[in-house]
C-alpha atoms as a PDB file:
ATOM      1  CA  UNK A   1      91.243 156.801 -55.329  1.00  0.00           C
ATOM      2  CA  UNK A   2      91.560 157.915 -52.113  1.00  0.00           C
ATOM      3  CA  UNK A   3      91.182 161.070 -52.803  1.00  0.00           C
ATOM      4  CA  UNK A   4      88.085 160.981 -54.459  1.00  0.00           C
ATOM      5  CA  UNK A   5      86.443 158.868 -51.883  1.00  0.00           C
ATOM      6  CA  UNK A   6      87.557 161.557 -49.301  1.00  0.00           C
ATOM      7  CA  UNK A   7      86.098 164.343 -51.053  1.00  0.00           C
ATOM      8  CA  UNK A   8      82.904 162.501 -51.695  1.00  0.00           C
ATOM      9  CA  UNK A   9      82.508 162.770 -47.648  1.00  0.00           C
ATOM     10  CA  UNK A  10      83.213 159.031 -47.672  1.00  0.00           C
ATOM     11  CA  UNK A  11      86.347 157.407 -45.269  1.00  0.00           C
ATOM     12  CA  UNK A  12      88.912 156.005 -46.853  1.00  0.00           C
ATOM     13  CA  UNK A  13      89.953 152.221 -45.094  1.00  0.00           C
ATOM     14  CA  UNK A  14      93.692 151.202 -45.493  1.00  0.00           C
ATOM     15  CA  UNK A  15      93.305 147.282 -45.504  1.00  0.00           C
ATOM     16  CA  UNK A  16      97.049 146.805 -46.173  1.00  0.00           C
ATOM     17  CA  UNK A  17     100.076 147.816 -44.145  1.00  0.00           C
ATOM     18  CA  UNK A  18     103.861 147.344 -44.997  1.00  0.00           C
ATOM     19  CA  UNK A  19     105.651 148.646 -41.896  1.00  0.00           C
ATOM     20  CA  UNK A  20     108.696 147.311 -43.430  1.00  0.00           C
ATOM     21  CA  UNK A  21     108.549 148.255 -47.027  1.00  0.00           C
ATOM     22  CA  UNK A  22     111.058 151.037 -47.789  1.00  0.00           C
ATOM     23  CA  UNK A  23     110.853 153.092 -51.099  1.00  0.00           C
ATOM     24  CA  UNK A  24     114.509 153.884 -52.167  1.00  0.00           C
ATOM     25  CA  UNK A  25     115.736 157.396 -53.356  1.00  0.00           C
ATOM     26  CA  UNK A  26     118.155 156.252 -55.785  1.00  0.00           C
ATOM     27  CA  UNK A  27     119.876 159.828 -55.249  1.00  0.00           C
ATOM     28  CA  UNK A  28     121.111 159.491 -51.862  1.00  0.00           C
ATOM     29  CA  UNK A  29     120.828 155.709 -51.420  1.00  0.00           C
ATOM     30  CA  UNK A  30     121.582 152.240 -52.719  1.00  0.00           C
ATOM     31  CA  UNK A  31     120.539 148.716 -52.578  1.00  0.00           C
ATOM     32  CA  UNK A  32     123.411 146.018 -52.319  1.00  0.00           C
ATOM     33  CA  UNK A  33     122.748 142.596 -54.000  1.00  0.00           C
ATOM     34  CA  UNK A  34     123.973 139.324 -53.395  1.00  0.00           C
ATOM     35  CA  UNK A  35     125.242 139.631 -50.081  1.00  0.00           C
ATOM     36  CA  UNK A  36     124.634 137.696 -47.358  1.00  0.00           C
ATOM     37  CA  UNK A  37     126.073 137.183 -43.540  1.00  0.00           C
ATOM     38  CA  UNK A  38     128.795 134.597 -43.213  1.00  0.00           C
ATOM     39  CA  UNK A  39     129.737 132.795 -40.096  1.00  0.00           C
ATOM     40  CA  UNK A  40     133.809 131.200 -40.708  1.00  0.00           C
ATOM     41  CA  UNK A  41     132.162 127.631 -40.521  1.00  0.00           C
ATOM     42  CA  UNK A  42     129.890 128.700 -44.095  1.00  0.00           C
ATOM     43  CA  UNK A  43     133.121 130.089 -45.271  1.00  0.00           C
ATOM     44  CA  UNK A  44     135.611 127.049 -44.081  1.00  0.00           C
ATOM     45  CA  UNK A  45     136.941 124.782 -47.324  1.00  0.00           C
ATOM     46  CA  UNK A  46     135.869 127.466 -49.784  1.00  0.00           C
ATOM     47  CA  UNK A  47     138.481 127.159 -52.265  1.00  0.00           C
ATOM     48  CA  UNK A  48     138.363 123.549 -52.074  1.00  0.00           C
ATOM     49  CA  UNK A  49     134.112 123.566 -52.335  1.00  0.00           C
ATOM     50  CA  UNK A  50     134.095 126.399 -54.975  1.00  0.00           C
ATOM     51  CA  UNK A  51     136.702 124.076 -57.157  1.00  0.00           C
ATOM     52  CA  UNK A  52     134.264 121.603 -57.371  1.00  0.00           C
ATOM     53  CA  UNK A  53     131.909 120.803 -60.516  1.00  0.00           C
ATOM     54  CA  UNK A  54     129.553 123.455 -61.831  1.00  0.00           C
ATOM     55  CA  UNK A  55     126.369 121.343 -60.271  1.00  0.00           C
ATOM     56  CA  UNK A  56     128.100 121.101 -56.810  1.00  0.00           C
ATOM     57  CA  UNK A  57     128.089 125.147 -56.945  1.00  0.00           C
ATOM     58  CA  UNK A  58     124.730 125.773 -58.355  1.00  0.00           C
ATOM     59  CA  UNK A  59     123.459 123.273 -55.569  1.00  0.00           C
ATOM     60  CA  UNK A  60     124.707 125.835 -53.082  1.00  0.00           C
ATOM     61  CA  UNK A  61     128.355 124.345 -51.557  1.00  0.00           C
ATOM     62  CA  UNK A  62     130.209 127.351 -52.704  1.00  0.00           C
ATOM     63  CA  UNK A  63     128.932 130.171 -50.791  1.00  0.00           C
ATOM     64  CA  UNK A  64     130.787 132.703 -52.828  1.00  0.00           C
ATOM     65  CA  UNK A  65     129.882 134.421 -55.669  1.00  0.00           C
ATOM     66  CA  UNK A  66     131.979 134.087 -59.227  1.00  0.00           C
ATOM     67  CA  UNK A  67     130.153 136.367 -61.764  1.00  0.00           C
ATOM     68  CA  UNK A  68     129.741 135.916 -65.264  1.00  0.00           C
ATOM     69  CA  UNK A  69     131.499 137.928 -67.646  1.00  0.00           C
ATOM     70  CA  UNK A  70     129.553 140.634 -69.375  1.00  0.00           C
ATOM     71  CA  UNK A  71     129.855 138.865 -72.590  1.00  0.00           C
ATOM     72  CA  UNK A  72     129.458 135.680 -71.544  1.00  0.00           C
ATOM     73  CA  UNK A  73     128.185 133.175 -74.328  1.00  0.00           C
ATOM     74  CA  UNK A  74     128.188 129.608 -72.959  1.00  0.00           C
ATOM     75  CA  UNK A  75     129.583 128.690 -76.662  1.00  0.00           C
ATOM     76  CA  UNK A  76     132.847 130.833 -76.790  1.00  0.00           C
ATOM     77  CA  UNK A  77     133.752 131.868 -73.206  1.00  0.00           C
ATOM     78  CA  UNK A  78     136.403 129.782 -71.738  1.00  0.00           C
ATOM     79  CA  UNK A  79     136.014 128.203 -67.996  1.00  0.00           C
ATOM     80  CA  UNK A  80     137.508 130.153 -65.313  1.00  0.00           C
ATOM     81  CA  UNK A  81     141.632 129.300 -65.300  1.00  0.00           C
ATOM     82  CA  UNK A  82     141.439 128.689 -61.638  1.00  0.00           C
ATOM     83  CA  UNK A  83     138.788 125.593 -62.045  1.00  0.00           C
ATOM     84  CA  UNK A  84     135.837 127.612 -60.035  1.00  0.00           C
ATOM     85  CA  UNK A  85     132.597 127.998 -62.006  1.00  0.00           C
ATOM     86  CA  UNK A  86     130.469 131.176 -62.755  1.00  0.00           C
ATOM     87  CA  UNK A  87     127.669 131.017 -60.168  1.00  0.00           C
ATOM     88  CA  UNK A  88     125.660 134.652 -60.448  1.00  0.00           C
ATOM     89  CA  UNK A  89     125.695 138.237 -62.644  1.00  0.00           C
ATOM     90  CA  UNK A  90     127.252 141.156 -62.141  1.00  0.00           C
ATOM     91  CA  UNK A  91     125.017 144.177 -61.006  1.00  0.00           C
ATOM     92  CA  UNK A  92     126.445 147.509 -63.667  1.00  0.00           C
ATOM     93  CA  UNK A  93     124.657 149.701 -61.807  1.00  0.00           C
ATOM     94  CA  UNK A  94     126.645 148.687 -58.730  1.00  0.00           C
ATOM     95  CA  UNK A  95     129.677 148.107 -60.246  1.00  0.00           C
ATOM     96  CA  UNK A  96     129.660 151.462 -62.255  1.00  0.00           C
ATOM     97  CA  UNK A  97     127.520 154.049 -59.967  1.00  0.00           C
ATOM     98  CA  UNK A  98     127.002 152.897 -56.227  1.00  0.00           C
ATOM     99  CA  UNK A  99     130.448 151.182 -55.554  1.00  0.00           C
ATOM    100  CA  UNK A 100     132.870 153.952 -56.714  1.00  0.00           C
ATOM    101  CA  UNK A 101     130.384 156.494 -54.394  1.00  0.00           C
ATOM    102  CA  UNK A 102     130.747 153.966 -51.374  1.00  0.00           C
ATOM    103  CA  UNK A 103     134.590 153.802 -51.441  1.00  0.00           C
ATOM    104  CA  UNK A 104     135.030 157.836 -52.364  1.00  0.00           C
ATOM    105  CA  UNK A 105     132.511 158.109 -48.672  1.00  0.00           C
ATOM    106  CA  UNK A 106     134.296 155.286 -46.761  1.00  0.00           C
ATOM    107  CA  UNK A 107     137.722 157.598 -47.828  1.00  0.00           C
ATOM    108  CA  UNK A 108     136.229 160.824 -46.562  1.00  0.00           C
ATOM    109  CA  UNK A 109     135.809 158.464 -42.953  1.00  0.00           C
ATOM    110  CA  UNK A 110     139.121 157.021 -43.086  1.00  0.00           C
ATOM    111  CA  UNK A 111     138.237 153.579 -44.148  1.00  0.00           C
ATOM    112  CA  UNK A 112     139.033 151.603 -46.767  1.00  0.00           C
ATOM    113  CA  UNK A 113     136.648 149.337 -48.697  1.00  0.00           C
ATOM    114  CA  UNK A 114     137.744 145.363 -48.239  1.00  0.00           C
END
């Protein structure tokens, strides 16, 4: 370890740099998944695009997000009623712990969550 090698008298080499990596405190801070930037012209026709057939979504031409249900069984649970198709998973952790904390601190500001 680095340690060791130090107090052996030796120097310790870092080979490997990640400027950019960032180790999250999961007390103060959270991660947001499956979001992305979106310019209108990635956004134009979605509720025609996202009606189309479950291979026309997975092959990217809906650029929205339709989560599976939690209990999701591709057996039992009936398509969406609106004709879009499930196309990713819901985060719980999100969902249940990071959201409400985002909209209680976006209150405190004076802004509402959209």
């Amino acid at each position: 370890t680095e340690a060791e090698t130090n107090s052996a008298g030796e120097i310790w080499t870092h080979r490997y740099k990640e400027p950019h990596a960032h180790e999250v405190d999961e007390e103060t801070e959270a991660t947001m998944l499956h979001t992305k930037s979106k310019v209108e012209h990635n956004t134009n026709g979605w509720d025609s695009r996202c009606k189309q057939s479950v291979s026309s979504i997975m092959e990217g031409h809906c650029s929205l997000g339709f989560p599976f249900p939690k209990d999701y069984d591709p057996n039992k649970t009936p398509a969406r009623s609106d004709g879009r198709a499930y196309n990713c998973f819901m985060n719980e952790i999100i969902e249940t712990r990071w959201w409400p904390k985002l909209v209680e601190a976006m209150e405190r500001r004076g802004k509402r969550p959209g």
